[in-house]
C-alpha atoms as a PDB file:
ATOM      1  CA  UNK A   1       7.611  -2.194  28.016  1.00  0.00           C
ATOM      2  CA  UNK A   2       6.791  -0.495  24.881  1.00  0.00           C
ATOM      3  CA  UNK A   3       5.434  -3.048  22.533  1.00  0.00           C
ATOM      4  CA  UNK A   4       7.197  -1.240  19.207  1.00  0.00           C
ATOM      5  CA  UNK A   5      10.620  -2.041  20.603  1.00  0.00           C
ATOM      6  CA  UNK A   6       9.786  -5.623  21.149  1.00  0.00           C
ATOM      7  CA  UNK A   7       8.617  -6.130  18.184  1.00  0.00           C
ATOM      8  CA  UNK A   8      11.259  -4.482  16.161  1.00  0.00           C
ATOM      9  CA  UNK A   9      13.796  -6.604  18.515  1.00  0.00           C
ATOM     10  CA  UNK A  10      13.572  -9.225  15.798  1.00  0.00           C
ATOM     11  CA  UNK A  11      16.191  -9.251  12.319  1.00  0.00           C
ATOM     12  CA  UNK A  12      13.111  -8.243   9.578  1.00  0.00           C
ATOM     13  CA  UNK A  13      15.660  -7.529   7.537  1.00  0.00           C
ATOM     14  CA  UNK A  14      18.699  -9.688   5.574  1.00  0.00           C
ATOM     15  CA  UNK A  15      21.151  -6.859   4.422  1.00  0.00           C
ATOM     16  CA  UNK A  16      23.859  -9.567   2.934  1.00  0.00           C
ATOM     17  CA  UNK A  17      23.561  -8.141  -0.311  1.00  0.00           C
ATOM     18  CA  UNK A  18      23.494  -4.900   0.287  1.00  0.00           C
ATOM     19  CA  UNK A  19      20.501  -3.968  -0.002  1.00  0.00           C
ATOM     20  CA  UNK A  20      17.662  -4.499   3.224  1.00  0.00           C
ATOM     21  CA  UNK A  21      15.341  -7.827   2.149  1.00  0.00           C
ATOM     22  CA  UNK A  22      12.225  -8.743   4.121  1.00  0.00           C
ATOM     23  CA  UNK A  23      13.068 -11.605   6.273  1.00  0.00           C
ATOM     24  CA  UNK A  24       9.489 -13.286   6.246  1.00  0.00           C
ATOM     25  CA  UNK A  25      10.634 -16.036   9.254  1.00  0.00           C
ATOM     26  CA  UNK A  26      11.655 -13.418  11.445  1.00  0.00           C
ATOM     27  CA  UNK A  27       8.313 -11.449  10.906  1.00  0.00           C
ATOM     28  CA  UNK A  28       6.150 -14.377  11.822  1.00  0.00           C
ATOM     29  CA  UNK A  29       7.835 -15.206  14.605  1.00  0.00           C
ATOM     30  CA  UNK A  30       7.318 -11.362  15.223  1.00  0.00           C
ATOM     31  CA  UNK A  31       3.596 -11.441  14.809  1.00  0.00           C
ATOM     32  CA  UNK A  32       3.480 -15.331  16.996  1.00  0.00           C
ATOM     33  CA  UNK A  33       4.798 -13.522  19.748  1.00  0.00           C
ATOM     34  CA  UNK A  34       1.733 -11.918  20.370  1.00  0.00           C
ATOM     35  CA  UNK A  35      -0.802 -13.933  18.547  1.00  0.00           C
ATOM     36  CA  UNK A  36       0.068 -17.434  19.749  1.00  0.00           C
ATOM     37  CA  UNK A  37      -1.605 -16.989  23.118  1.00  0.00           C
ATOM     38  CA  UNK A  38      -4.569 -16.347  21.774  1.00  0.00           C
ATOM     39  CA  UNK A  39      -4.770 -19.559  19.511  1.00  0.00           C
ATOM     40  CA  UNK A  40      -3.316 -17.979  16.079  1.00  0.00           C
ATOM     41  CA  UNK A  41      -0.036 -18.918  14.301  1.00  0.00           C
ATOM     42  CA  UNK A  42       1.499 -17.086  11.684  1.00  0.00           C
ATOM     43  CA  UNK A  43       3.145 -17.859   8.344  1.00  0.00           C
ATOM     44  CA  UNK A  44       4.868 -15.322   6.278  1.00  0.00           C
ATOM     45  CA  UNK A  45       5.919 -15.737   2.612  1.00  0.00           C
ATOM     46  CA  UNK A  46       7.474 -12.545   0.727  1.00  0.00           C
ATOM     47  CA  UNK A  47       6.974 -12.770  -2.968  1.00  0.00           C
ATOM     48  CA  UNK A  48       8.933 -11.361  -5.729  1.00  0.00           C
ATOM     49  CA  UNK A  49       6.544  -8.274  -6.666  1.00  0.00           C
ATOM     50  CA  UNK A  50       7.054  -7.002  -3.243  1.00  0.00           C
ATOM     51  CA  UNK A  51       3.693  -8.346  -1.268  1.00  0.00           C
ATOM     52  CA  UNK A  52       3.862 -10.212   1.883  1.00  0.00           C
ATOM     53  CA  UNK A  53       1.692 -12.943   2.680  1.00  0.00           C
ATOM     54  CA  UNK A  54       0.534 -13.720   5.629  1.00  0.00           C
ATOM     55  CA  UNK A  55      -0.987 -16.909   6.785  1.00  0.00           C
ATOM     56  CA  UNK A  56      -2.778 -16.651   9.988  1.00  0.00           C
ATOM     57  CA  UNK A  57      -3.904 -20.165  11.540  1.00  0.00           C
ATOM     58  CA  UNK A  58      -6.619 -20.053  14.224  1.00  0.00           C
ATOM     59  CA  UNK A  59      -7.727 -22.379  16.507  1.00  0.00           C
ATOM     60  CA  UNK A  60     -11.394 -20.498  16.338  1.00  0.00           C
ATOM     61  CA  UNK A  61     -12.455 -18.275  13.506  1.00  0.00           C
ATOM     62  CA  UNK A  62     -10.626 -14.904  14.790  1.00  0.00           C
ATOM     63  CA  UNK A  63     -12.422 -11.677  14.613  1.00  0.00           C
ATOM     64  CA  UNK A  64     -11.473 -10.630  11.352  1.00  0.00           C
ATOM     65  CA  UNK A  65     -11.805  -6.618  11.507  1.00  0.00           C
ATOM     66  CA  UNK A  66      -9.279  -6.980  14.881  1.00  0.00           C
ATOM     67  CA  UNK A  67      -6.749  -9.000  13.665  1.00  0.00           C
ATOM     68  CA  UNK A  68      -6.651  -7.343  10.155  1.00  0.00           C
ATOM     69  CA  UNK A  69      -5.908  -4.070  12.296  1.00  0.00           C
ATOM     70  CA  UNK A  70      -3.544  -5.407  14.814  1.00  0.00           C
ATOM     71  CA  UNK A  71      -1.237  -7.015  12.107  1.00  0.00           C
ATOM     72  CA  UNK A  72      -1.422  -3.361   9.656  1.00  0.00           C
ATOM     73  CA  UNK A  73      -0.470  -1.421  12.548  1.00  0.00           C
ATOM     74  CA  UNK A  74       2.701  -3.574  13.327  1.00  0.00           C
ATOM     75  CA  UNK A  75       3.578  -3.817   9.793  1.00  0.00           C
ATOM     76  CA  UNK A  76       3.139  -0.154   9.138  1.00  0.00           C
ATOM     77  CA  UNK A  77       5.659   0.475  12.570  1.00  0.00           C
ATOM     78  CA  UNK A  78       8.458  -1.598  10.218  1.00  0.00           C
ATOM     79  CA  UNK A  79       8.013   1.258   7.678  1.00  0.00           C
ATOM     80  CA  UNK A  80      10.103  -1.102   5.346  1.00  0.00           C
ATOM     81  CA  UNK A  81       9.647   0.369   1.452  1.00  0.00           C
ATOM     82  CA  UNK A  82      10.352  -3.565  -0.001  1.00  0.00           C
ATOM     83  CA  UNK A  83       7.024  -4.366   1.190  1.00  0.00           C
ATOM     84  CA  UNK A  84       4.540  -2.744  -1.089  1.00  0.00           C
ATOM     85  CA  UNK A  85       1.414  -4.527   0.411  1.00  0.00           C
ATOM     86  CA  UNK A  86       0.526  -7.411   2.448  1.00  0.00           C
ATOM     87  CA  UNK A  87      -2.412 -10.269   1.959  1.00  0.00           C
ATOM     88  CA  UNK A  88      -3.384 -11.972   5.021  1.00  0.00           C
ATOM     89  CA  UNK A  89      -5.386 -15.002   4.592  1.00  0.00           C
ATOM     90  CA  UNK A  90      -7.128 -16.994   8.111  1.00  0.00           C
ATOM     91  CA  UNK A  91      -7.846 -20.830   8.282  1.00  0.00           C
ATOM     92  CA  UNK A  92      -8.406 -22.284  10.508  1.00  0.00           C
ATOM     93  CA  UNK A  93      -6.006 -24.895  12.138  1.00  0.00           C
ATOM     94  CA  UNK A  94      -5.221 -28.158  10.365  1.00  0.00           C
ATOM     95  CA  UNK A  95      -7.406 -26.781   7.387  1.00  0.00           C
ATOM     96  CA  UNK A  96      -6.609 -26.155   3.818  1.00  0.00           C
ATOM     97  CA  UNK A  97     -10.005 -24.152   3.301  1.00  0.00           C
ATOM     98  CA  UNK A  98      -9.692 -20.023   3.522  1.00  0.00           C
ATOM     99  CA  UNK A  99     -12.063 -18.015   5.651  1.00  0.00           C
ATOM    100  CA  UNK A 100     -11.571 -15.082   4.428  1.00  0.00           C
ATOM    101  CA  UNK A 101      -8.135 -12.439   2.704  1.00  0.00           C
ATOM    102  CA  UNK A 102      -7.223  -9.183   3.031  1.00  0.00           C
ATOM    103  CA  UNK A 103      -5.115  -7.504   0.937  1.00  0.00           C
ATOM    104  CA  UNK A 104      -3.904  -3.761   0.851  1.00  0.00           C
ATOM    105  CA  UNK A 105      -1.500  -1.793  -0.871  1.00  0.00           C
ATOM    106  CA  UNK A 106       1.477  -0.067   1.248  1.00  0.00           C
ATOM    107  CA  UNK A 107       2.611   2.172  -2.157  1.00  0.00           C
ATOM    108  CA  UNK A 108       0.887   5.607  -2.671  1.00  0.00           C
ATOM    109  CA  UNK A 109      -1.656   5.621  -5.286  1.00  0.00           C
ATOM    110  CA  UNK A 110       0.262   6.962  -8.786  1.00  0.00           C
ATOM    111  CA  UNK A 111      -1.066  10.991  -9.126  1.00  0.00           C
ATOM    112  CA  UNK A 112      -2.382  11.159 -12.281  1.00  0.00           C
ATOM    113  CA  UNK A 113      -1.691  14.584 -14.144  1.00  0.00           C
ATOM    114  CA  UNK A 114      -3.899  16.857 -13.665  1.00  0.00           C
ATOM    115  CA  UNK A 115      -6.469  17.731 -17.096  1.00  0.00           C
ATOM    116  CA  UNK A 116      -7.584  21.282 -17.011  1.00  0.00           C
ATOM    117  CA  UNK A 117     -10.592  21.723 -19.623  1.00  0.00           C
ATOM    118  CA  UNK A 118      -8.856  24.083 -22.416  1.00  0.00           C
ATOM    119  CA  UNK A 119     -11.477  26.275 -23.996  1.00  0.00           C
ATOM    120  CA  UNK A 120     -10.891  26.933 -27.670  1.00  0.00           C
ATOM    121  CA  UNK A 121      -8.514  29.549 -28.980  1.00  0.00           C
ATOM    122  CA  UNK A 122     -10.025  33.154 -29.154  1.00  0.00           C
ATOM    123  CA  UNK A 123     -10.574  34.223 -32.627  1.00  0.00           C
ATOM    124  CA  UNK A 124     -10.232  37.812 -33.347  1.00  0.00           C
ATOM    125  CA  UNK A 125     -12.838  39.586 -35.128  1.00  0.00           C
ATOM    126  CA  UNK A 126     -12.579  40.409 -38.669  1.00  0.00           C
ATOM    127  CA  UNK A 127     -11.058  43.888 -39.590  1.00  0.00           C
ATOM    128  CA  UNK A 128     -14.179  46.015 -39.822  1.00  0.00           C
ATOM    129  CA  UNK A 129     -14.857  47.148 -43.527  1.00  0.00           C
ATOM    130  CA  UNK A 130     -12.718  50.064 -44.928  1.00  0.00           C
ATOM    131  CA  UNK A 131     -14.562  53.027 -45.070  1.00  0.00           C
ATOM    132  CA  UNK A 132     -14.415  54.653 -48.442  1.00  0.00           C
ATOM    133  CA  UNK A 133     -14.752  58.168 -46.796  1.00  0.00           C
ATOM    134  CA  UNK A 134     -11.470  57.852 -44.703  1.00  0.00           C
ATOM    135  CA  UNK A 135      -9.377  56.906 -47.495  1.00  0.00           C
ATOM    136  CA  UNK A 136      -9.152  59.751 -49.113  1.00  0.00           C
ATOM    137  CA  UNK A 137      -8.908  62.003 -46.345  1.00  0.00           C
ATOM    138  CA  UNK A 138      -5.291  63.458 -45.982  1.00  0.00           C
ATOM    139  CA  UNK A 139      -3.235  63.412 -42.706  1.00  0.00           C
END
């Protein structure tokens, strides 16, 4: 079964008004489909600048460098342009405290214009001196 076509199986997206809006229920229950046998529930909250957040509670302190990959990659396979970044924060169950957040930033980084060095403007050397010999000389 490929794993990208289950997980897209879900409604990410509300389209009521037109235009597609992150469903955050429907992506936790994405990302619990996977996670919850291992101990880890998920929480999703999409805010009004365009970041998800994602609450991940663990039974055990997950291995953060996994986890942080796992849920980027399945993200990224949405390829949905009203999320501009996600922040996952883990805690464990039943706890209030955070053990740690990631956050990272789905929008390309702005190109900045590019500064070529400008050298100053050539000056033109004086006019050499007349010559009081060629002046009077006919053509």
């Amino acid at each position: 079964m490929n794993s990208a076509a289950s997980f897209g199986r879900f409604p990410w997206f509300n389209s009521a008004s037109g235009a597609p809006a992150v469903n955050p229920r429907a992506i936790a229950r994405g990302f619990d489909r996977y996670l919850a046998p291992h101990g880890i529930r998920t929480q999703a909250l999409h805010q009004g600048d365009g970041c998800l957040q994602l609450v991940v509670e663990c039974q055990t302190m997950p291995e953060r460098a996994r986890l942080v990959q796992f849920m980027l990659h399945r993200l990224k396979q949405l390829n949905v342009a009203a999320i501009a970044g996600v922040k996952i924060i883990a805690r464990l169950s039943g706890g209030s405290d955070d053990l740690w957040d990631h956050s990272v930033s789905f929008m390309p980084p702005v190109p900045q214009p590019l500064v070529r060095p400008t050298a100053p403007p050539r000056q033109m050397p004086p006019p050499p001196p007349p010559n009081p010999a060629m002046a009077n000389r006919a053509v």
